[in-house]
C-alpha atoms as a PDB file:
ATOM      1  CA  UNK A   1     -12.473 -30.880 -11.516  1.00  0.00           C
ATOM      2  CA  UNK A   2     -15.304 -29.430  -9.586  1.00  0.00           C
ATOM      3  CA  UNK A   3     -18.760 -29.714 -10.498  1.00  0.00           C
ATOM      4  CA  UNK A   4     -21.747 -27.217  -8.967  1.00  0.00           C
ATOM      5  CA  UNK A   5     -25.260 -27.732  -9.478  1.00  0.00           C
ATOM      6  CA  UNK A   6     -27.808 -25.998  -7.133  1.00  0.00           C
ATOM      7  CA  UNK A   7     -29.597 -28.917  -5.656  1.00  0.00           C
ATOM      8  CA  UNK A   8     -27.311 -31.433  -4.492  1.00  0.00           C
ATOM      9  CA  UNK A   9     -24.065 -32.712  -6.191  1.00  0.00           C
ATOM     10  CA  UNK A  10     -20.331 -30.980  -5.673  1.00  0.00           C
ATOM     11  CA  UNK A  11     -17.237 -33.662  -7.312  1.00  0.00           C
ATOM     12  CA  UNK A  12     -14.267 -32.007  -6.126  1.00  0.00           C
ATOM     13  CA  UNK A  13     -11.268 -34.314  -5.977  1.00  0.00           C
ATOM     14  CA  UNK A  14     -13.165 -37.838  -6.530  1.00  0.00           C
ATOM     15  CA  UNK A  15     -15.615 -36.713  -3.594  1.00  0.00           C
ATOM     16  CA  UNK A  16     -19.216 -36.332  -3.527  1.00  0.00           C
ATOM     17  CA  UNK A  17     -21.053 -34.077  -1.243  1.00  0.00           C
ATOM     18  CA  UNK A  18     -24.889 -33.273  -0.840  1.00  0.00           C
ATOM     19  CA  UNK A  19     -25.677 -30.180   0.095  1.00  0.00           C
ATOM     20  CA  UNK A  20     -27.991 -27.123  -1.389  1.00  0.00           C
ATOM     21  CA  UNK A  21     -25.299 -24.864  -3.030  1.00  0.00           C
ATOM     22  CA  UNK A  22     -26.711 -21.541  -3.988  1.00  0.00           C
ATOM     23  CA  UNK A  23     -29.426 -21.557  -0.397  1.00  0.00           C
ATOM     24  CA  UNK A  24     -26.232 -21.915   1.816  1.00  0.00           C
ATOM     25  CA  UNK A  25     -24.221 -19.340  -0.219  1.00  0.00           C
ATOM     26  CA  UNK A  26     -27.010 -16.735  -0.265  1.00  0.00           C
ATOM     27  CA  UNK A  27     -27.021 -17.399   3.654  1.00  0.00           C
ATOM     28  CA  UNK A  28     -23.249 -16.064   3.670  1.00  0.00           C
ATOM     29  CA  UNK A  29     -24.491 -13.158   1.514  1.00  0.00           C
ATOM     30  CA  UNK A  30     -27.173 -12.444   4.128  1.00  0.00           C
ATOM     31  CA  UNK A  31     -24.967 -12.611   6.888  1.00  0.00           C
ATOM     32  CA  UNK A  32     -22.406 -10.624   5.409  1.00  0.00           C
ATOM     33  CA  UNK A  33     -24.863  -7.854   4.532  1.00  0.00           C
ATOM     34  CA  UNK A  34     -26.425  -7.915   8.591  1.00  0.00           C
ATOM     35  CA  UNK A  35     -22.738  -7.504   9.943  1.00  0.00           C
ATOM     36  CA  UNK A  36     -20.818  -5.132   7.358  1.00  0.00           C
ATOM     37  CA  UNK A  37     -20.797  -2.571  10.191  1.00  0.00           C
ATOM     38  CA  UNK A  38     -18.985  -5.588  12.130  1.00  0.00           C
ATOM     39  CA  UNK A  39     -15.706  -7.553  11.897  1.00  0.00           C
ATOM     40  CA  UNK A  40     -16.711  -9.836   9.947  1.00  0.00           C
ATOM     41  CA  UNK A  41     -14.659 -13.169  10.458  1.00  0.00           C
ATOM     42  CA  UNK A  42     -13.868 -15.470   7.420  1.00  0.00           C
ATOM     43  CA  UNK A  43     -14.566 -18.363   9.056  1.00  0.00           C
ATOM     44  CA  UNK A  44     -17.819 -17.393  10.536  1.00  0.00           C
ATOM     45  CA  UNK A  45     -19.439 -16.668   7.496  1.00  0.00           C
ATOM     46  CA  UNK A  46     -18.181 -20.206   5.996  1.00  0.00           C
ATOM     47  CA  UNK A  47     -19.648 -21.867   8.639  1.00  0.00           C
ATOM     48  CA  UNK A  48     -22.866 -19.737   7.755  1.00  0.00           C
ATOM     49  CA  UNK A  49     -23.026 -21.511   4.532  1.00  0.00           C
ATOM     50  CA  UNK A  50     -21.932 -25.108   6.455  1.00  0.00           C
ATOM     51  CA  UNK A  51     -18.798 -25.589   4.237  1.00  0.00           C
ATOM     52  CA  UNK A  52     -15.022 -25.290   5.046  1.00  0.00           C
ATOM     53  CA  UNK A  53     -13.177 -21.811   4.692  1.00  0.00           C
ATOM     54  CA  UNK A  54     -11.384 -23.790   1.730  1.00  0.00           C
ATOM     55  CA  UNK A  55     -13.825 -25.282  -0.235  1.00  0.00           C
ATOM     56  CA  UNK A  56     -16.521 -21.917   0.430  1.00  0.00           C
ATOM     57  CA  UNK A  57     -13.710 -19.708  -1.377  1.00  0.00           C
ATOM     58  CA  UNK A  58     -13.353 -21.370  -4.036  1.00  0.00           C
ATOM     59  CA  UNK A  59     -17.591 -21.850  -4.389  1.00  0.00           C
ATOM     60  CA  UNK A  60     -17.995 -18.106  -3.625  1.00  0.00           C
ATOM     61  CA  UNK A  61     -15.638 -17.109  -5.991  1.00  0.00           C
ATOM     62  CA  UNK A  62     -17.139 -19.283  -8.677  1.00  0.00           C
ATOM     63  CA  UNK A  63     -20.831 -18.224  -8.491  1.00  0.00           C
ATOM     64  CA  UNK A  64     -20.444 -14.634  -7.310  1.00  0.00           C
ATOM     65  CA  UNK A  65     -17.457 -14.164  -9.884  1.00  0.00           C
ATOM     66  CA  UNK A  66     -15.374 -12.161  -7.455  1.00  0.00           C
ATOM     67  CA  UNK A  67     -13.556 -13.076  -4.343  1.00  0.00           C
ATOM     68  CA  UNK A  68     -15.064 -12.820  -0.476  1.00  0.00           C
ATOM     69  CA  UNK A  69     -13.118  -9.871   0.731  1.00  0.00           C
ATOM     70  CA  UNK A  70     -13.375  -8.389  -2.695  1.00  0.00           C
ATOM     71  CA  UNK A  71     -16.879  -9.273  -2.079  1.00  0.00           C
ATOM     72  CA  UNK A  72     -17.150  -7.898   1.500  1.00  0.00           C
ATOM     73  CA  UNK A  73     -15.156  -4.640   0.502  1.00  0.00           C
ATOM     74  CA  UNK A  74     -16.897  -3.310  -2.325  1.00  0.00           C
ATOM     75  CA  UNK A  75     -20.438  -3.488  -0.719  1.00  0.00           C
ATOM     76  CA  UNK A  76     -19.117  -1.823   2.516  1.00  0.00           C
ATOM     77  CA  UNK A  77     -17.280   1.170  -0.205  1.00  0.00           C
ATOM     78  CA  UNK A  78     -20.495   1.352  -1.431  1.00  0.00           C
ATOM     79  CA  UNK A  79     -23.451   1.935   1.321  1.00  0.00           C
ATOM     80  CA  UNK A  80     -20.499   4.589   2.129  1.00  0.00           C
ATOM     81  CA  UNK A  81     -21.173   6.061  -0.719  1.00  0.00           C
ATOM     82  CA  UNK A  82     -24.544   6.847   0.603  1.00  0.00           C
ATOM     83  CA  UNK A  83     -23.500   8.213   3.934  1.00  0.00           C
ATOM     84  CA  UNK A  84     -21.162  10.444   2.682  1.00  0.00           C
ATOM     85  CA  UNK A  85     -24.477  12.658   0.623  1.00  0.00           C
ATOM     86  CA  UNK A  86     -27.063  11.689   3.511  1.00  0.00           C
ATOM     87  CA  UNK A  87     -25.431  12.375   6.434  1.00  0.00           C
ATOM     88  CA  UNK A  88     -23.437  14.538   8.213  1.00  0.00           C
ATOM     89  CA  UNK A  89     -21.192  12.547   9.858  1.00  0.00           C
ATOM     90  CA  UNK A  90     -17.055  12.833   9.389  1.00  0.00           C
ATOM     91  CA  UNK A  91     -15.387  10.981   6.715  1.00  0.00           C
ATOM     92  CA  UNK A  92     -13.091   9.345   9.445  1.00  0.00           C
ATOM     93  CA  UNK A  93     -16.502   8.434  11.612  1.00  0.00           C
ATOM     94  CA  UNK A  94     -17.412   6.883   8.210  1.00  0.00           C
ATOM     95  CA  UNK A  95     -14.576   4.838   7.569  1.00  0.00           C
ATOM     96  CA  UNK A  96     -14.419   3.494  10.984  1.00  0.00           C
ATOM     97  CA  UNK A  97     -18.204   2.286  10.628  1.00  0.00           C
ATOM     98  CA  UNK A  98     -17.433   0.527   7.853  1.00  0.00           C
ATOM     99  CA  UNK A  99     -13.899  -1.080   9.638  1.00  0.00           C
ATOM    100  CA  UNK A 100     -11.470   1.242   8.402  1.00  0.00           C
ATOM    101  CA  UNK A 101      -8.804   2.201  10.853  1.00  0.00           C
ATOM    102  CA  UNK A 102      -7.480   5.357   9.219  1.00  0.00           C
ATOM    103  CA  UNK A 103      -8.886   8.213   6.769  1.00  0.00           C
ATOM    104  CA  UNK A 104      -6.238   7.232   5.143  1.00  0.00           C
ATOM    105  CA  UNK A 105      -6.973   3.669   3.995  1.00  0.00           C
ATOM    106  CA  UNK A 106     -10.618   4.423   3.363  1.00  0.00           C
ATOM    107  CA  UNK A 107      -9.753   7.448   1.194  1.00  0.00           C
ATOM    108  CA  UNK A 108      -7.679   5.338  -0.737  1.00  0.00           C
ATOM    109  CA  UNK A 109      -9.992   2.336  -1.281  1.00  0.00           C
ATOM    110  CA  UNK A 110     -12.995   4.827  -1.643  1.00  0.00           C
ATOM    111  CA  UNK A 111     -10.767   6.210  -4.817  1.00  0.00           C
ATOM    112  CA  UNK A 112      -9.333   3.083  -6.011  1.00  0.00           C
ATOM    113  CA  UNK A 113     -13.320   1.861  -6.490  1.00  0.00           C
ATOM    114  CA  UNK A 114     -14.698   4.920  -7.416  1.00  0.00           C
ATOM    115  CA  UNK A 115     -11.988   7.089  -9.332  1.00  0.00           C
ATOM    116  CA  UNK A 116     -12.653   9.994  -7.156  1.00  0.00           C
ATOM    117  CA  UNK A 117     -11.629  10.550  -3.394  1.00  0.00           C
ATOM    118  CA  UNK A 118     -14.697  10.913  -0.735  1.00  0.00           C
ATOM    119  CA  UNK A 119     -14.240  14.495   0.070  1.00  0.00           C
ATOM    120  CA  UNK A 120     -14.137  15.115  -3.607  1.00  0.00           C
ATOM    121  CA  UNK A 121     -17.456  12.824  -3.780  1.00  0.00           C
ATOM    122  CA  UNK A 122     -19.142  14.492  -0.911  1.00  0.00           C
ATOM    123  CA  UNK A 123     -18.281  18.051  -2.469  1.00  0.00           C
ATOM    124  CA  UNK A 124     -19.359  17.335  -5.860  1.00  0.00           C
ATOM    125  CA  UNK A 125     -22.985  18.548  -6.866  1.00  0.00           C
ATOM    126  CA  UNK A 126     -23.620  16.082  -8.984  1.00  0.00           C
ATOM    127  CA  UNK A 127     -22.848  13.132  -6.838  1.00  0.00           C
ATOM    128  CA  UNK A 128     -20.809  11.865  -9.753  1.00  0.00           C
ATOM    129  CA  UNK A 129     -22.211   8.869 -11.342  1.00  0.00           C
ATOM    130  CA  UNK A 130     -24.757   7.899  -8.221  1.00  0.00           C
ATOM    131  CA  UNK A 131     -25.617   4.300  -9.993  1.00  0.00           C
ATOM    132  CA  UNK A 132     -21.984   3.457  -9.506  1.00  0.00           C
ATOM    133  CA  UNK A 133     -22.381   1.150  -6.661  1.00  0.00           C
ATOM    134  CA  UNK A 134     -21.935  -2.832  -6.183  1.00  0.00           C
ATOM    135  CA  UNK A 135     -25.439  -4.018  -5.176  1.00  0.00           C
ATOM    136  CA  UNK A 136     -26.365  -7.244  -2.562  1.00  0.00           C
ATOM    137  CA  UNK A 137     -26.251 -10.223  -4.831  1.00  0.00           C
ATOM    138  CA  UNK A 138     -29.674 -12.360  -4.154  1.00  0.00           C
ATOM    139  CA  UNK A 139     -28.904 -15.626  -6.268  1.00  0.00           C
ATOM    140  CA  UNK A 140     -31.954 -17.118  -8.270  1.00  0.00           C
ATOM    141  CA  UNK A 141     -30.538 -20.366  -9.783  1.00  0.00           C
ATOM    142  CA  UNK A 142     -27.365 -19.085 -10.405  1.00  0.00           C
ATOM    143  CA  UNK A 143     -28.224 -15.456 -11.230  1.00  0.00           C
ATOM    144  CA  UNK A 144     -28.617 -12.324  -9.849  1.00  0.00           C
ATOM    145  CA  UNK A 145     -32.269 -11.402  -9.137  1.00  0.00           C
ATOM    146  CA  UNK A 146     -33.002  -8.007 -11.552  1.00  0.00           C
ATOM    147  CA  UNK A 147     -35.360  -7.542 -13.932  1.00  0.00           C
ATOM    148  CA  UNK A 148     -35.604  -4.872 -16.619  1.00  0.00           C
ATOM    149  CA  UNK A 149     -37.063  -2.516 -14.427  1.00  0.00           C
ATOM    150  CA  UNK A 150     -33.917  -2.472 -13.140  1.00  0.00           C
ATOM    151  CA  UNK A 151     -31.965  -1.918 -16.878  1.00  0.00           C
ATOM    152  CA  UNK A 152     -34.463   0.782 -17.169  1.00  0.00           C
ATOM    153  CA  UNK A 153     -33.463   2.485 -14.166  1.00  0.00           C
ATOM    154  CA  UNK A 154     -29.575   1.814 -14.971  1.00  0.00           C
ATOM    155  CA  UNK A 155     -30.422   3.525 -19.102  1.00  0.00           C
ATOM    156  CA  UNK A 156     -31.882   6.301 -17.557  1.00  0.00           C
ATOM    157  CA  UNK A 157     -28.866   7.051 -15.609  1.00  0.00           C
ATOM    158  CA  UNK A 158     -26.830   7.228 -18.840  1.00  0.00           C
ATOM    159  CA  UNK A 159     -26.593   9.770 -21.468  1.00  0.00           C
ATOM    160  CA  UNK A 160     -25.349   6.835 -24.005  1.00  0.00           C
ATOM    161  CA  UNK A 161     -23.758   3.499 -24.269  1.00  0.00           C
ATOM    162  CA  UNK A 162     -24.368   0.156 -25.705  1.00  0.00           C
ATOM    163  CA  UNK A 163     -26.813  -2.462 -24.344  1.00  0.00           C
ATOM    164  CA  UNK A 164     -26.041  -6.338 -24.767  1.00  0.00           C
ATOM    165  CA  UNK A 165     -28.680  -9.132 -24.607  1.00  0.00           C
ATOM    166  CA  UNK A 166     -27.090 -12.306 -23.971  1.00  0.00           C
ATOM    167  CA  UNK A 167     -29.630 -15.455 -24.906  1.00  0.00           C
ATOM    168  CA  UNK A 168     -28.590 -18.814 -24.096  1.00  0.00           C
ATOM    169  CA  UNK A 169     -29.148 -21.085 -27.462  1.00  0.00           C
ATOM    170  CA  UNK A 170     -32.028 -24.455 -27.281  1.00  0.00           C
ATOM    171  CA  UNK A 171     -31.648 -23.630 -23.474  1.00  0.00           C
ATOM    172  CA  UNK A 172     -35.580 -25.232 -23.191  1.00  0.00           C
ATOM    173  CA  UNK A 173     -33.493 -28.576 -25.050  1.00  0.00           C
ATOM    174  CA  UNK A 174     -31.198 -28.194 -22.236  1.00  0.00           C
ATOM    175  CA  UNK A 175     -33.454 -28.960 -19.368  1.00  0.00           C
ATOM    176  CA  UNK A 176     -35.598 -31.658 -21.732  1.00  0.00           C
ATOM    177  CA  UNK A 177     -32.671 -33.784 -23.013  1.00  0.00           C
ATOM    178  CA  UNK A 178     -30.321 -33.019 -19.830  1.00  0.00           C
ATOM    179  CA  UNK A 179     -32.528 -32.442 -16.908  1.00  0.00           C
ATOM    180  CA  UNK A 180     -32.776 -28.824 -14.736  1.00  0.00           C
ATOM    181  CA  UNK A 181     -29.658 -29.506 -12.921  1.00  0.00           C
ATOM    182  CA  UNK A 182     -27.607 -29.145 -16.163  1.00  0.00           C
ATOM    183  CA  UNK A 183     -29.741 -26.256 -16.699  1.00  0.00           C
ATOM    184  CA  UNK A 184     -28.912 -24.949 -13.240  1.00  0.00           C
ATOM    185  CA  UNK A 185     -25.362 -25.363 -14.183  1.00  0.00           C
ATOM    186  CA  UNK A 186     -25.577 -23.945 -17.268  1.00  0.00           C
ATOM    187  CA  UNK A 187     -27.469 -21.094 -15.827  1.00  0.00           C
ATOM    188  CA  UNK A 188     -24.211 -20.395 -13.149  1.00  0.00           C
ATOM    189  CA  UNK A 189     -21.442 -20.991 -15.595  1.00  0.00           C
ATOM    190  CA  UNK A 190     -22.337 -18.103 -18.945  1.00  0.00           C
ATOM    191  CA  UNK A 191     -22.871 -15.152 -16.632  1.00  0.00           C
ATOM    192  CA  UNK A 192     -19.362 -16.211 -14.630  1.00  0.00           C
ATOM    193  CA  UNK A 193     -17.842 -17.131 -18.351  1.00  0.00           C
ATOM    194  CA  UNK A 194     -19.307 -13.385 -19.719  1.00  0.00           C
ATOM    195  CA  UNK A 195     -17.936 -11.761 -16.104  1.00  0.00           C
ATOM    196  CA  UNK A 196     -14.602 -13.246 -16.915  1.00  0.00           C
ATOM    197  CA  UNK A 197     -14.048 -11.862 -20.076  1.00  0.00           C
ATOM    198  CA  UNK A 198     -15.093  -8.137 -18.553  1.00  0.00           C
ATOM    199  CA  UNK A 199     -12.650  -8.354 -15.686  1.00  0.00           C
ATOM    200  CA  UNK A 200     -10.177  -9.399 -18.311  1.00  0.00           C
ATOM    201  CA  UNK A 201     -10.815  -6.386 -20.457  1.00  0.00           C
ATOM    202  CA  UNK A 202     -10.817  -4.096 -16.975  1.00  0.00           C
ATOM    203  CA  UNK A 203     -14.492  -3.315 -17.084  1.00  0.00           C
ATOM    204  CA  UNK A 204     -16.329  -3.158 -13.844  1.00  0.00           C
ATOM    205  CA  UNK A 205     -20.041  -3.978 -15.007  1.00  0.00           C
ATOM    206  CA  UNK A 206     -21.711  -7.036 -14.441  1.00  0.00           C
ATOM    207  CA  UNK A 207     -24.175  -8.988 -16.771  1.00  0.00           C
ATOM    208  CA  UNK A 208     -27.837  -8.677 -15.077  1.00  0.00           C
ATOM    209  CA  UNK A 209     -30.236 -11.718 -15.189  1.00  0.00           C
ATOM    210  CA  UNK A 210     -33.606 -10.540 -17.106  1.00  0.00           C
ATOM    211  CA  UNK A 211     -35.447 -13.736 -18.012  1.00  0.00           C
ATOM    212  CA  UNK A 212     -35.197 -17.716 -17.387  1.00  0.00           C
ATOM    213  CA  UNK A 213     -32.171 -18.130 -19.438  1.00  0.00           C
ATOM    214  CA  UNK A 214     -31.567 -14.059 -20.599  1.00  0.00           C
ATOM    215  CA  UNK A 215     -29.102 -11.820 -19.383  1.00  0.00           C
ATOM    216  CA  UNK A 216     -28.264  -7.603 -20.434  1.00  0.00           C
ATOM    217  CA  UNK A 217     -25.182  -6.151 -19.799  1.00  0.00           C
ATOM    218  CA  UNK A 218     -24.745  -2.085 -19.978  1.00  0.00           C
ATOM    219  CA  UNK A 219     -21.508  -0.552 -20.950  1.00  0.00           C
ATOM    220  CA  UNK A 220     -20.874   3.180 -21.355  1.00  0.00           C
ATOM    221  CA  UNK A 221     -17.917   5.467 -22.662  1.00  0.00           C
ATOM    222  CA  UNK A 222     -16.904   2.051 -25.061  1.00  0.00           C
ATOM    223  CA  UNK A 223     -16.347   2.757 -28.910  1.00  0.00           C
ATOM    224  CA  UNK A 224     -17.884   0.294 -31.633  1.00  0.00           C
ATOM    225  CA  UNK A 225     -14.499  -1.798 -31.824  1.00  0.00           C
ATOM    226  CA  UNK A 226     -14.121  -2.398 -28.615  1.00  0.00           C
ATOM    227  CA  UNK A 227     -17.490  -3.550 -27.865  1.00  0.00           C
ATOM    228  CA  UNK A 228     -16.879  -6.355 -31.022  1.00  0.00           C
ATOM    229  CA  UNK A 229     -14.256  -7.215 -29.326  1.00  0.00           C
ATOM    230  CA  UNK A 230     -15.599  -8.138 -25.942  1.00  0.00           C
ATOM    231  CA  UNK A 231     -18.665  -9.910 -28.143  1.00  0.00           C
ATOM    232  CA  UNK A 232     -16.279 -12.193 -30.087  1.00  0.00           C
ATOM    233  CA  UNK A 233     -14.427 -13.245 -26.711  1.00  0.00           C
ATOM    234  CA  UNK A 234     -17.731 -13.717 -24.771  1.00  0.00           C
ATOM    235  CA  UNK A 235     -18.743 -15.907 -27.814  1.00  0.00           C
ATOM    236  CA  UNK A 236     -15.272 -17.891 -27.711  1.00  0.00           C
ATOM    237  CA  UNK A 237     -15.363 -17.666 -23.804  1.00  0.00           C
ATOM    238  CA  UNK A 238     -18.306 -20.384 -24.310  1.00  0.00           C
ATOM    239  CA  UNK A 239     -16.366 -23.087 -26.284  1.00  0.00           C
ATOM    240  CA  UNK A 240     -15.008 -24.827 -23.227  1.00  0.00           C
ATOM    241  CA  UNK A 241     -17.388 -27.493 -22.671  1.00  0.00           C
ATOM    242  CA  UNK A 242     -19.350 -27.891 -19.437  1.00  0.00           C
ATOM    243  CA  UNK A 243     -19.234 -31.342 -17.649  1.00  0.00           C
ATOM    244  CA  UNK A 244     -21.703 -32.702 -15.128  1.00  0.00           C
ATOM    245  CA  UNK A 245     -22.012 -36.352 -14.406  1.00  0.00           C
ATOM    246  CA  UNK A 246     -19.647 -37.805 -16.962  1.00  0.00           C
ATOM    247  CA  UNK A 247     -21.794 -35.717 -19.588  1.00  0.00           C
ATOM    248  CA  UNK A 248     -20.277 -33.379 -21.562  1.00  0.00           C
ATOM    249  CA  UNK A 249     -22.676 -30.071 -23.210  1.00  0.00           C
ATOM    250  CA  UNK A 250     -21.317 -27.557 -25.566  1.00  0.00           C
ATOM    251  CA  UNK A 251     -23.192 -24.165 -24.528  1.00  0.00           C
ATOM    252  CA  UNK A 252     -23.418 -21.492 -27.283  1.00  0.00           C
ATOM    253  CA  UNK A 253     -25.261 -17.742 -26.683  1.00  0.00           C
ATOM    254  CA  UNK A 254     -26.923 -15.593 -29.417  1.00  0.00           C
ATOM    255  CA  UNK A 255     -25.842 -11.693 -28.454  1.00  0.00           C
ATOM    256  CA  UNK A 256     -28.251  -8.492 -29.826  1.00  0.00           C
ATOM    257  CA  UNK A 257     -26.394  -5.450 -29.284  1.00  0.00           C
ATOM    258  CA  UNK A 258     -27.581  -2.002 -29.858  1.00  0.00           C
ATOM    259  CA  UNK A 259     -26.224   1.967 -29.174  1.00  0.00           C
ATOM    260  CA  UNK A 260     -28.795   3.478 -27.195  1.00  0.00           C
ATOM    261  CA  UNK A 261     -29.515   6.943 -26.097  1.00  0.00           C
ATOM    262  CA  UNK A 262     -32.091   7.278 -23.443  1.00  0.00           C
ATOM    263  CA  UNK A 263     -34.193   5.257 -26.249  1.00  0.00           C
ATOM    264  CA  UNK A 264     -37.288   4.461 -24.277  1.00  0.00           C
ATOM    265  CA  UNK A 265     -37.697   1.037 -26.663  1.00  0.00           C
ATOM    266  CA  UNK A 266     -34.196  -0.184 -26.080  1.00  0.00           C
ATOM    267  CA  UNK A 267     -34.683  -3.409 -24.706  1.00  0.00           C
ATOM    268  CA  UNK A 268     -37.212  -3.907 -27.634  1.00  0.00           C
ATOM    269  CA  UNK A 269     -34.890  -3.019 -29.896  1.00  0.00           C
ATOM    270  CA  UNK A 270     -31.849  -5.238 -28.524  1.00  0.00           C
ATOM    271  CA  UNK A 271     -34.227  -8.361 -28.251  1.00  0.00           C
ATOM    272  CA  UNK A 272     -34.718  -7.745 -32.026  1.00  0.00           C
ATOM    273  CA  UNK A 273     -30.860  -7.811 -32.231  1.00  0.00           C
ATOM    274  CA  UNK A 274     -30.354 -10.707 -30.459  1.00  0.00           C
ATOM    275  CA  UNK A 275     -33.474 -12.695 -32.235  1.00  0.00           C
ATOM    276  CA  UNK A 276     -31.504 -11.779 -35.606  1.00  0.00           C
ATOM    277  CA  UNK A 277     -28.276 -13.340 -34.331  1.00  0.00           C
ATOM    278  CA  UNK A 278     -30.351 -16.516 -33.896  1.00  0.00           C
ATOM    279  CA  UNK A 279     -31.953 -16.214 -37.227  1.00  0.00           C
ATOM    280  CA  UNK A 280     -28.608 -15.735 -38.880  1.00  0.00           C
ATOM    281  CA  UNK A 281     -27.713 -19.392 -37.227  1.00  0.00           C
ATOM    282  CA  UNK A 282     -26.856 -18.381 -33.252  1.00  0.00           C
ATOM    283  CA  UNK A 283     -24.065 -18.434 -31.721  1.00  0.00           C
ATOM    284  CA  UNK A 284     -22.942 -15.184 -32.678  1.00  0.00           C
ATOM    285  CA  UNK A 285     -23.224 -11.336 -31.974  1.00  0.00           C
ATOM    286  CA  UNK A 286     -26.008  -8.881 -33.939  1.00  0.00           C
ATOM    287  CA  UNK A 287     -25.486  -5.303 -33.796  1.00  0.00           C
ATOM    288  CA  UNK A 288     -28.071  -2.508 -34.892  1.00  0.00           C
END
C-alpha cells in the first residue's frame, strides 16, 4: 500500500521514509524542462528528486497522473509545436532538437498527439487548435498551479463545450478533524481519481486547480450523455476510501456543470451549479 503526503511520510512495503514529496518531484519537473533539448537520462532526473528510479516512477506517475517518458514526450511535442509557426527552421532540424532521430518518428509522434502531421500543422492558417498543448506542471500541494485566468483564456479559445467545477465536500472538516497532511493527500488523490476516469474514457484534458480545494475541467465536441456519464464515474471514482496512518476518510465531490458558449459569466454560472449539487445533499453532479 503506498501512502503520499507532501511533508514527510511515504509507507511503501512496511517502510517509512522522510522526505518532502511534491519539492523533490517539482525539482525533476524543473530539470526535465532545462534539458528537453538534451538526452535526458532516467536515472539522472531520479536522482534530481533524491529517490530510486523505482520508487520515483511509481511517485511520478501517481501525482502527475501520467508516466515520465509520457511525461518527457508530450512537453518536448509540444514547445515543437511552437517552432514549427515561429521559426523557420526544417521539420527534420526540429525533430532532432527535440531528440528525434528521423522525420519520420517525429512526424509520427507529432500526429499521434496532435491528430494532424507537422507539415500539415505548419501549412495550416489557422494553426489548428493553438491551446492544444501539454503545459509544465508546477505542483502546489498536489495540484497544478492555474487559476481562472487561465479557464478564461482556455473558454475563449472555444466556440462551445461544457465546463465542470469539481468541489471537494467539508474539505475545511478535513484539515480540522484530520490535520493538513490528510488534506494534502486528499488534495493529490481527486484530481489523479478525476484524471483516471478521463484517460479511461480517451479524453486528453486535464482537471485545472482553481481554488484551495476547487478544480474546472473543460471538455469540447462532448454531447449531454456523455458528459453524465463521465460525472457519474468521477462521482463513483471517489468511493474507494483514502488511508493515511491507519485512518481511513471517505472523500465525496459536489460537481456544477454547465454548456457554455463564449459566456463571459461562465465560471459564475458553474459555481452556481456546483453550489446546487451541494444544496441538493453533495456528492453528486448539477447541470444547468
Amino acid at each position: 500500500m503506498l501512502f503520499i503526503f507532501k511533508n514527510y511520510i511515504i509507507v511503501l512495503s512496511s517502510e517509512v521514509i522522510a522526505i518532502n514529496i511534491l519539492d523533490r518531484i517539482q525539482k525533476s519537473l524543473n530539470y526535465i524542462e532545462e534539458n528537453l533539448y538534451e538526452d535526458i537520462k532516467i536515472d539522472k532526473v531520479a536522482e534530481e528528486a533524491f529517490m530510486s528510479v523505482s520508487l520515483f516512477y511509481k511517485l511520478f506517475s501517481k501525482i502527475i497522473g501520467t508516466t515520465l517518458k509520457d511525461y518527457i514526450r508530450k512537453r518536448r511535442l509540444s514547445l515543437s509545436k511552437k517552432d514549427l509557426i515561429e521559426t523557420k527552421q526544417s521539420i527534420l532540424e526540429i525533430a532532432l532538437k527535440y531528440q528525434y532521430e528521423t522525420y519520420e518518428s517525429y512526424s509520427r509522434s507529432f500526429k499521434k498527439l496532435f491528430g494532424i502531421s507537422p507539415k500539415k500543422y505548419r501549412e495550416s492558417t489557422k494553426n489548428v487548435d493553438e491551446y492544444n498543448v501539454f503545459q509544465k506542471i508546477n505542483l502546489i500541494y498536489g495540484g497544478v498551479n492555474m487559476n481562472e485566468e487561465k479557464i478564461k483564456e482556455k473558454i475563449n479559445l472555444f466556440s462551445n463545450g461544457f465546463i465542470f467545477d469539481f468541489d471537494i465536500d467539508n474539505f475545511s472538516l478535513i484539515n480540522k478533524n484530520y490535520g493538513r497532511k490528510m488534506g494534502d493527500i486528499v488534495l493529490i488523490e481527486v484530481p489523479v481519481r478525476i484524471n483516471k476516469v478521463l484517460e479511461n474514457n480517451n479524453i486528453k484534458e486535464e482537471v485545472i486547480r482553481i481554488d484551495a480545494d476547487e478544480f474546472a475541467l473543460i471538455l469540447k465536441g462532448k454531447d449531454e450523455e456523455l458528459i453524465k456519464i463521465i460525472s457519474n464515474e468521477i462521482i463513483n471514482s471517489m468511493k474507494e476510501p483514502i488511508n493515511f496512518e491507519g485512518t481511513t476518510l471517505n472523500v465525496t465531490v459536489s460537481v456544477g456543470i454547465t454548456k457554455f458558449s463564449n459566456d463571459t459569466f461562465v465560471i459564475e454560472k458553474v459555481r452556481k451549479a456546483m453550489i446546487e449539487a451541494k444544496n441538493n445533499g453533495r456528492n453528486q453532479f448539477n447541470i444547468i
